[in-house]
PDB file of N, CA and C in Angstrom:
ATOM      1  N   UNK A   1      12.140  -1.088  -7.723  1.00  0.00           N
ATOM      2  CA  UNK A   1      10.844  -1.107  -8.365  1.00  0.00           C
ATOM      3  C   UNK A   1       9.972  -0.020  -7.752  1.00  0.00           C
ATOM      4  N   UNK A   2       8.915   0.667  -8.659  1.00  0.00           N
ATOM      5  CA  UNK A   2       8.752   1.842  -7.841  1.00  0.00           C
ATOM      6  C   UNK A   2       7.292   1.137  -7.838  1.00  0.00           C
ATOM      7  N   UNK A   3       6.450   1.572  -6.868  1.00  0.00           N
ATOM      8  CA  UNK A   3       5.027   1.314  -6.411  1.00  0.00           C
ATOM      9  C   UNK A   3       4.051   2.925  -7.021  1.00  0.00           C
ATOM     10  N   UNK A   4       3.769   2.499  -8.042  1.00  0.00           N
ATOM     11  CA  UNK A   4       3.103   4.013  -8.693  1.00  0.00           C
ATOM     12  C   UNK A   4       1.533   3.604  -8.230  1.00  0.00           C
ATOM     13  N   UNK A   5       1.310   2.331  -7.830  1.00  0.00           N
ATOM     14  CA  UNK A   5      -0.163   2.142  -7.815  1.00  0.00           C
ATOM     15  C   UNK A   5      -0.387   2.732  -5.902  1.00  0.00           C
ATOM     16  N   UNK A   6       0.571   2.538  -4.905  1.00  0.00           N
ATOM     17  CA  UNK A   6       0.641   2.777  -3.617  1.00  0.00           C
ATOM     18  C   UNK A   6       0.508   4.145  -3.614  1.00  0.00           C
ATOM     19  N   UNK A   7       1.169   5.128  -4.407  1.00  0.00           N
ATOM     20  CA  UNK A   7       0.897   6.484  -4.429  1.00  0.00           C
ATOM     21  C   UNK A   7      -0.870   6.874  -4.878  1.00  0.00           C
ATOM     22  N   UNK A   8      -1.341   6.496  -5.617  1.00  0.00           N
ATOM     23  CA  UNK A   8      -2.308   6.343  -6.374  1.00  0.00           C
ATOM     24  C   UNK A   8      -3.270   6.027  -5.521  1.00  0.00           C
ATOM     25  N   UNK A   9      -3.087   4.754  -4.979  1.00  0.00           N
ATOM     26  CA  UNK A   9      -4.430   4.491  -4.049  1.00  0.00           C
ATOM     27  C   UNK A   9      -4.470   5.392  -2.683  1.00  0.00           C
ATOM     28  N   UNK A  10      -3.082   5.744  -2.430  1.00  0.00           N
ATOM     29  CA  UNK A  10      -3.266   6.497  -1.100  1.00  0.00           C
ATOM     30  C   UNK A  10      -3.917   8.013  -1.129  1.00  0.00           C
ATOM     31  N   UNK A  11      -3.725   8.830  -2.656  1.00  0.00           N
ATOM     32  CA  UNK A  11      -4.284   9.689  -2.625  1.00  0.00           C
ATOM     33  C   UNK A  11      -5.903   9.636  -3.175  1.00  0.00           C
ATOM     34  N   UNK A  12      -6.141   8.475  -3.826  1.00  0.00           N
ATOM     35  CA  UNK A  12      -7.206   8.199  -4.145  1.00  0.00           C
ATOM     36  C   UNK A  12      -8.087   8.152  -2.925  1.00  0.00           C
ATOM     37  N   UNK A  13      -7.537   7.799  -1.665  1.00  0.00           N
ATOM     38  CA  UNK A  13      -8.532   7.831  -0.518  1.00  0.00           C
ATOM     39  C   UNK A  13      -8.355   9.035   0.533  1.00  0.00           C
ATOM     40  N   UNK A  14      -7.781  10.110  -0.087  1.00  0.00           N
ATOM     41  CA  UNK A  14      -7.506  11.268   0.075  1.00  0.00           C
ATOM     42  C   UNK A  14      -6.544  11.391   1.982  1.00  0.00           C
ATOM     43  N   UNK A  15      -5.342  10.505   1.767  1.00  0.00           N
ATOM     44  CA  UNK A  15      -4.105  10.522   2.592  1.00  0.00           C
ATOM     45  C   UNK A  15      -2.847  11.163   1.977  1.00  0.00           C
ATOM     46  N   UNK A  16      -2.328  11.368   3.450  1.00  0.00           N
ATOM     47  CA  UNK A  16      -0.769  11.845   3.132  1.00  0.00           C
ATOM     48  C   UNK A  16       0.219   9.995   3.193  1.00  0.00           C
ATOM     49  N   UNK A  17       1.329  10.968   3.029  1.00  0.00           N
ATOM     50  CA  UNK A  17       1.956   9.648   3.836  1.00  0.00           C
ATOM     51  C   UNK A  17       2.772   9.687   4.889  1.00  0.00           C
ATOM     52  N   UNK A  18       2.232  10.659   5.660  1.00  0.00           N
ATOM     53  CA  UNK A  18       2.183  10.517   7.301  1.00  0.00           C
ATOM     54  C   UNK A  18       1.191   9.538   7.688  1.00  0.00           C
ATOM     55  N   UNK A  19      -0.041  10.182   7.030  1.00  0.00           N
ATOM     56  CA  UNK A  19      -1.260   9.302   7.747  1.00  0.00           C
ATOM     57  C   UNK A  19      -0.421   7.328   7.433  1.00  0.00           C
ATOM     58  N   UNK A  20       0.048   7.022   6.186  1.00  0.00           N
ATOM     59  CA  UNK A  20      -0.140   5.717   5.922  1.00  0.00           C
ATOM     60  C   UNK A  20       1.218   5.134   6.959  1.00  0.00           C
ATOM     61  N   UNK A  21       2.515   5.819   7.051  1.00  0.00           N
ATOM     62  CA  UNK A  21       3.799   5.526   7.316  1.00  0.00           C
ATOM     63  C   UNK A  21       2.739   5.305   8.827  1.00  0.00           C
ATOM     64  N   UNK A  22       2.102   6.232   9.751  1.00  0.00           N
ATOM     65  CA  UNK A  22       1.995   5.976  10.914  1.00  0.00           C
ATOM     66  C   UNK A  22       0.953   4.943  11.043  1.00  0.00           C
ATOM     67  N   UNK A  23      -0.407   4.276   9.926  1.00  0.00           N
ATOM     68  CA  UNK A  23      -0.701   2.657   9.892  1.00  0.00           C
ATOM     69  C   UNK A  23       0.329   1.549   9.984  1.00  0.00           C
ATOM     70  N   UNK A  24       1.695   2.116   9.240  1.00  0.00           N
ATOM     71  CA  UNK A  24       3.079   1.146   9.226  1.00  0.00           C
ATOM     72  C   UNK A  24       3.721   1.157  10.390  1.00  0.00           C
ATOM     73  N   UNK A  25       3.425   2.150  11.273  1.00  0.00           N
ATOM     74  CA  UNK A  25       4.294   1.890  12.394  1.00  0.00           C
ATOM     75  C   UNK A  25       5.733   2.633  11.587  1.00  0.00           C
ATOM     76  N   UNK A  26       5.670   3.376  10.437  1.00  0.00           N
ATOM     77  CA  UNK A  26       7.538   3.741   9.829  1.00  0.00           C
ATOM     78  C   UNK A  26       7.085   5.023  10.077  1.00  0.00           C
ATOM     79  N   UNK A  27       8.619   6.026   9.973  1.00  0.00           N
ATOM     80  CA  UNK A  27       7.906   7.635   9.501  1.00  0.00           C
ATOM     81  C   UNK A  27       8.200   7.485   8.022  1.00  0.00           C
ATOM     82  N   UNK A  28       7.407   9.098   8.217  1.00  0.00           N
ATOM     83  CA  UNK A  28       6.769   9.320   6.169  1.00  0.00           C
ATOM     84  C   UNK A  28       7.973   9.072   5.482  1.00  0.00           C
ATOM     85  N   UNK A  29       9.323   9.522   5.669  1.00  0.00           N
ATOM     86  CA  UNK A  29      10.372   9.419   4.931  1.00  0.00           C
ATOM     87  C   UNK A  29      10.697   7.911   4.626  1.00  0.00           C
ATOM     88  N   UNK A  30      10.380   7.257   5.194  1.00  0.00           N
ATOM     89  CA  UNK A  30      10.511   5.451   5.111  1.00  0.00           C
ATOM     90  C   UNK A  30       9.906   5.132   3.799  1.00  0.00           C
ATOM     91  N   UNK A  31       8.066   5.574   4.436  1.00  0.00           N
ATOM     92  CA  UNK A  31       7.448   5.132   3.502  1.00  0.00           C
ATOM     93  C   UNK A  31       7.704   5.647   2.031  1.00  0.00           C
ATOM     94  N   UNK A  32       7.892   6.902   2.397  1.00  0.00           N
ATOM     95  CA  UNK A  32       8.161   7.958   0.807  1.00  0.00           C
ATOM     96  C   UNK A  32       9.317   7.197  -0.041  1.00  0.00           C
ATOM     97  N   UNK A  33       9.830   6.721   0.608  1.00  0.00           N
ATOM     98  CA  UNK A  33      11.374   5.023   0.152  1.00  0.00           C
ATOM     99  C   UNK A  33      10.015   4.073  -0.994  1.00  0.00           C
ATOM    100  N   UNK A  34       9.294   3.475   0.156  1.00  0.00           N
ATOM    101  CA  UNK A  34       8.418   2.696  -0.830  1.00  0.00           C
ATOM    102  C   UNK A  34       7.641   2.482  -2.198  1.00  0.00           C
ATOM    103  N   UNK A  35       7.170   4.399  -1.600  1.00  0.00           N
ATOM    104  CA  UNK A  35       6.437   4.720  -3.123  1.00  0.00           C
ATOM    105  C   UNK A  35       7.400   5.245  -3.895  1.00  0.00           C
ATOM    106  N   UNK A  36       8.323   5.629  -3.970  1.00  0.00           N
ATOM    107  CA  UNK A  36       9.818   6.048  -4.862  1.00  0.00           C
ATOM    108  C   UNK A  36      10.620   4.519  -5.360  1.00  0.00           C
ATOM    109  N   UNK A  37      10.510   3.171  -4.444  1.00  0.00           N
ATOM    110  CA  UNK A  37      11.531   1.898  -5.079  1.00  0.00           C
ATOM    111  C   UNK A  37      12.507   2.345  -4.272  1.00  0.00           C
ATOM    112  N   UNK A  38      12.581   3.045  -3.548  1.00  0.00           N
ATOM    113  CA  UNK A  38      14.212   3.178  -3.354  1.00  0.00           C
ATOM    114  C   UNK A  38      14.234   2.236  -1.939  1.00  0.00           C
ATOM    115  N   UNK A  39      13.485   1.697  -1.549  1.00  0.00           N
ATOM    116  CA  UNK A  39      13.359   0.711  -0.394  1.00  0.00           C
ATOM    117  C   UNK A  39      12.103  -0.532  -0.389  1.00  0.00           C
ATOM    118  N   UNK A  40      12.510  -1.680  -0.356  1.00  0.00           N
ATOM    119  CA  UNK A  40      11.864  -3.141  -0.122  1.00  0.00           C
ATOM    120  C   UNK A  40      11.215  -3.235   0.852  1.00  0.00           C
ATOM    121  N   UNK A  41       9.766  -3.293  -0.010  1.00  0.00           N
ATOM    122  CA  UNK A  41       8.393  -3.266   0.762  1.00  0.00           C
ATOM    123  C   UNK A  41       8.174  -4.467   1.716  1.00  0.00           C
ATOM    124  N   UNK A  42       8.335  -4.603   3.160  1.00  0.00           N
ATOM    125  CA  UNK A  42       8.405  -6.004   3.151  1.00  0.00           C
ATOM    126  C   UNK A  42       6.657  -6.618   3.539  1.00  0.00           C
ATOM    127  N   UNK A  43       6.744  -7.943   3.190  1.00  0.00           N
ATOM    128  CA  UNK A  43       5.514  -8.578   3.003  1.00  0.00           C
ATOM    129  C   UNK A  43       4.309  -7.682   3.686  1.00  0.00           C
ATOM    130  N   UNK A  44       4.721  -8.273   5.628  1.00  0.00           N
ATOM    131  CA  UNK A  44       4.196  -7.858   6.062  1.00  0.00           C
ATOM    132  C   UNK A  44       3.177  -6.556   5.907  1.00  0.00           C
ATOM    133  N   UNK A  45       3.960  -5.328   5.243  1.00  0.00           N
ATOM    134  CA  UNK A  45       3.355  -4.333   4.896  1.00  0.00           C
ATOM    135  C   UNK A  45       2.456  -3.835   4.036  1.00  0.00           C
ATOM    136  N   UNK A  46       3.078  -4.926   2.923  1.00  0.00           N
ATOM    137  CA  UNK A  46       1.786  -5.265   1.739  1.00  0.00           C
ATOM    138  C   UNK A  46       0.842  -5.769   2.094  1.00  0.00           C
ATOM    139  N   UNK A  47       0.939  -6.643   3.083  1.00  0.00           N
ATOM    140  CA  UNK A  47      -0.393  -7.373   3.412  1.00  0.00           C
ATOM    141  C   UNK A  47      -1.307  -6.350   4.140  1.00  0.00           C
ATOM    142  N   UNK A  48      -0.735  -5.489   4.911  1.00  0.00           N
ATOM    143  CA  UNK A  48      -1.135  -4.335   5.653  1.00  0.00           C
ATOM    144  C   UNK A  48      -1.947  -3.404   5.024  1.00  0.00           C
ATOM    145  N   UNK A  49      -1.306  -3.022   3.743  1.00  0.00           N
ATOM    146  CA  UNK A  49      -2.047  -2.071   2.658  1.00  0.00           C
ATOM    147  C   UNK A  49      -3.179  -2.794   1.817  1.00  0.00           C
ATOM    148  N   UNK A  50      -2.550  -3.857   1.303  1.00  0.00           N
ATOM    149  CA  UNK A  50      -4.125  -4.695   0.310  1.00  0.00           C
ATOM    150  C   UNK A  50      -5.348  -4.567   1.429  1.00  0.00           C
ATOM    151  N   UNK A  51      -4.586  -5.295   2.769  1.00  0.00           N
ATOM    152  CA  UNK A  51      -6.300  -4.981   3.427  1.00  0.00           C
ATOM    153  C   UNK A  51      -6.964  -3.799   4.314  1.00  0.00           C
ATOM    154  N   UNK A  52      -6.092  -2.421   3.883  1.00  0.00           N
ATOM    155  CA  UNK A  52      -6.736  -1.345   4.345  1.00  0.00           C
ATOM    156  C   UNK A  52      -7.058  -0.548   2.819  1.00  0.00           C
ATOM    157  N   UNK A  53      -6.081  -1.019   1.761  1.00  0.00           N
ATOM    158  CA  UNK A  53      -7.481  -0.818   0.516  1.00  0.00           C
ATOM    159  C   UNK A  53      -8.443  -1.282   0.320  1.00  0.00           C
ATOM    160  N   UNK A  54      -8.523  -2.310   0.904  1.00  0.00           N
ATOM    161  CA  UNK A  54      -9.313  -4.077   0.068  1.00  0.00           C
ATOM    162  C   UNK A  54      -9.372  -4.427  -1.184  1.00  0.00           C
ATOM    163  N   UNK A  55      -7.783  -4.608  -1.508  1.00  0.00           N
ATOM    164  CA  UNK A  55      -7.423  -5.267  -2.439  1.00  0.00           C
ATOM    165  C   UNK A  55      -6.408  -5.997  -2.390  1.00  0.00           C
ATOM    166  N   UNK A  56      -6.010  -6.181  -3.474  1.00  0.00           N
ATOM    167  CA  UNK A  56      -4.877  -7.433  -3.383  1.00  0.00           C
ATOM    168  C   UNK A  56      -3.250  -7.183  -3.240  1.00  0.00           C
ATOM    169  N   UNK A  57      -2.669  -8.143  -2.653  1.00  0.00           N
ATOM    170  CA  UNK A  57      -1.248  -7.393  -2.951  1.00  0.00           C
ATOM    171  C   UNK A  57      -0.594  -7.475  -4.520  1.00  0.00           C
ATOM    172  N   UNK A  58      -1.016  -8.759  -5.031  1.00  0.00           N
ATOM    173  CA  UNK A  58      -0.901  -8.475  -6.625  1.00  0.00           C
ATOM    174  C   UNK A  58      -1.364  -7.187  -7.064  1.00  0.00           C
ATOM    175  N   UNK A  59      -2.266  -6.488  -6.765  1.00  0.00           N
ATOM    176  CA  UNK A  59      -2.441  -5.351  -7.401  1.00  0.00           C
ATOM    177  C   UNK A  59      -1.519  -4.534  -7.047  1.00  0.00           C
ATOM    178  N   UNK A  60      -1.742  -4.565  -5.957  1.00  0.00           N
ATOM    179  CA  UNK A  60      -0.592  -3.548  -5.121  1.00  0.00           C
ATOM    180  C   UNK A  60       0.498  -3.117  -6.200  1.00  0.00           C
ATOM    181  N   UNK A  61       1.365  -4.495  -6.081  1.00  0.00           N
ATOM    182  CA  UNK A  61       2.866  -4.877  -6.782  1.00  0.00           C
ATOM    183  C   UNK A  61       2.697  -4.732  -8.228  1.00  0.00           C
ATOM    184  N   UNK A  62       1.145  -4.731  -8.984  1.00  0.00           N
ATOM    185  CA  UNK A  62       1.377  -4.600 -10.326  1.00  0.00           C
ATOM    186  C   UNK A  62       1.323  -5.486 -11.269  1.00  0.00           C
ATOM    187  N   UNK A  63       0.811  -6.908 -10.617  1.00  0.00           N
ATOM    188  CA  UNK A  63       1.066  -8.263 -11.350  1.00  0.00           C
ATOM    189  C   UNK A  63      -0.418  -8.480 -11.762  1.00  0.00           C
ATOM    190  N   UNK A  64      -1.744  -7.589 -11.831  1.00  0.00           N
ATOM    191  CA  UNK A  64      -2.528  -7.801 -12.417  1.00  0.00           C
ATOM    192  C   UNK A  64      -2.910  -6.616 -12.141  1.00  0.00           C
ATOM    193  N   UNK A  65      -3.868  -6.233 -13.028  1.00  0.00           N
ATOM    194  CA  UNK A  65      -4.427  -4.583 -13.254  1.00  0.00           C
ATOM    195  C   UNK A  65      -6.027  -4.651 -12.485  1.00  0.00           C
ATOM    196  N   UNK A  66      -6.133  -5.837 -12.321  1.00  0.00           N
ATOM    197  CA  UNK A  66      -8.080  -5.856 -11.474  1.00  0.00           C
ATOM    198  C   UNK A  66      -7.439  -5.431 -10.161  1.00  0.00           C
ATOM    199  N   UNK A  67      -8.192  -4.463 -10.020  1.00  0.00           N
ATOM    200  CA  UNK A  67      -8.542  -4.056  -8.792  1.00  0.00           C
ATOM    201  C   UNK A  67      -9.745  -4.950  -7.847  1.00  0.00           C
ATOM    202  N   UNK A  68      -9.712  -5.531  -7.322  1.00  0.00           N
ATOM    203  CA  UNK A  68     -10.424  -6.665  -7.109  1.00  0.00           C
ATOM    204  C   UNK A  68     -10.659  -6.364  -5.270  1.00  0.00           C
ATOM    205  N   UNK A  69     -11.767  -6.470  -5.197  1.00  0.00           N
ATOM    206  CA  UNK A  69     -12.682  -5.528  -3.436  1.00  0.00           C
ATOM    207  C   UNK A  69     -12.735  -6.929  -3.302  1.00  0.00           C
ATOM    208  N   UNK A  70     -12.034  -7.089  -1.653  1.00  0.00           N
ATOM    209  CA  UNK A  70     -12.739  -8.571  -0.852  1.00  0.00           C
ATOM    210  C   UNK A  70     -13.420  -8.090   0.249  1.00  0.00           C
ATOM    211  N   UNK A  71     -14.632  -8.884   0.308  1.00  0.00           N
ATOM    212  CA  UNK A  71     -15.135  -8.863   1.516  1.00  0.00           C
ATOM    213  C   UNK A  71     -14.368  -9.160   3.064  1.00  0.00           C
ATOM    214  N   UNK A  72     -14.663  -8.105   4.137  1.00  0.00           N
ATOM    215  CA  UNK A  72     -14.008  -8.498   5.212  1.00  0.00           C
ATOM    216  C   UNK A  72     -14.537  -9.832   5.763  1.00  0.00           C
ATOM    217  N   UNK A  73     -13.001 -10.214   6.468  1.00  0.00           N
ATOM    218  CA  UNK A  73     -13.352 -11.454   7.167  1.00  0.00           C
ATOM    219  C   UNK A  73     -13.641 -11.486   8.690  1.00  0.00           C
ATOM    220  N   UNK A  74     -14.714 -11.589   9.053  1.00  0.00           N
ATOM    221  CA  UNK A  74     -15.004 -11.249  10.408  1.00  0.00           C
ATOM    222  C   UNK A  74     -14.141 -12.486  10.955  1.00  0.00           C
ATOM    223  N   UNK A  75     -13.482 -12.205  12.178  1.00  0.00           N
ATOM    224  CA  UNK A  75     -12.641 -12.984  12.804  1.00  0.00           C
ATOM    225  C   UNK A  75     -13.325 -13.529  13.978  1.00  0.00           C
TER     226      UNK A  75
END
C-alpha cells in the first residue's frame, strides 16, 4: 500500500526524508520503503507521524480524507 498522503504532508511542511527517517530513528532509504508501500509502516511510527503532523493516523493511512488538528496533550 503506498502512503501518497506521508509524502504530501512531509513536503507540505517543507522536509526531506532524512529529516523524517532521523524523527524515526530509520535511515531515509527505510523510510523512502514507506512512502513507496514497499515496506510495513509499523504502528508505532504512525503514531509518531499523526502527532508530529497533528493529525490522525486514519488520515495518515487514508481511511478518511478530514484532516483533522488535535490539540496537544500536555502531559
Amino acid at each position: 500500500m503506498k502512503f501518497r498522503r506521508l509524502k504530501d504532508l512531509r513536503e507540505d511542511n517543507d522536509k526531506y526524508q532524512k529529516d523524517i527517517a532521523n524523527l524515526l530513528g530509520i535511515s531515509q532509504q527505510y523510510y523512502s520503503e514507506y512512502e513507496n508501500g514497499k515496506r510495513t509502516i509499523p504502528i508505532q511510527h504512525l503514531i509518531t507521524l499523526a502527532k508530529y503532523y497533528n493529525t490522525s493516523v486514519d488520515y495518515l493511512v487514508g481511511l478518511t480524507d478530514i484532516n483533522t488538528t488535535y490539540k496537544k496533550h500536555i502531559s
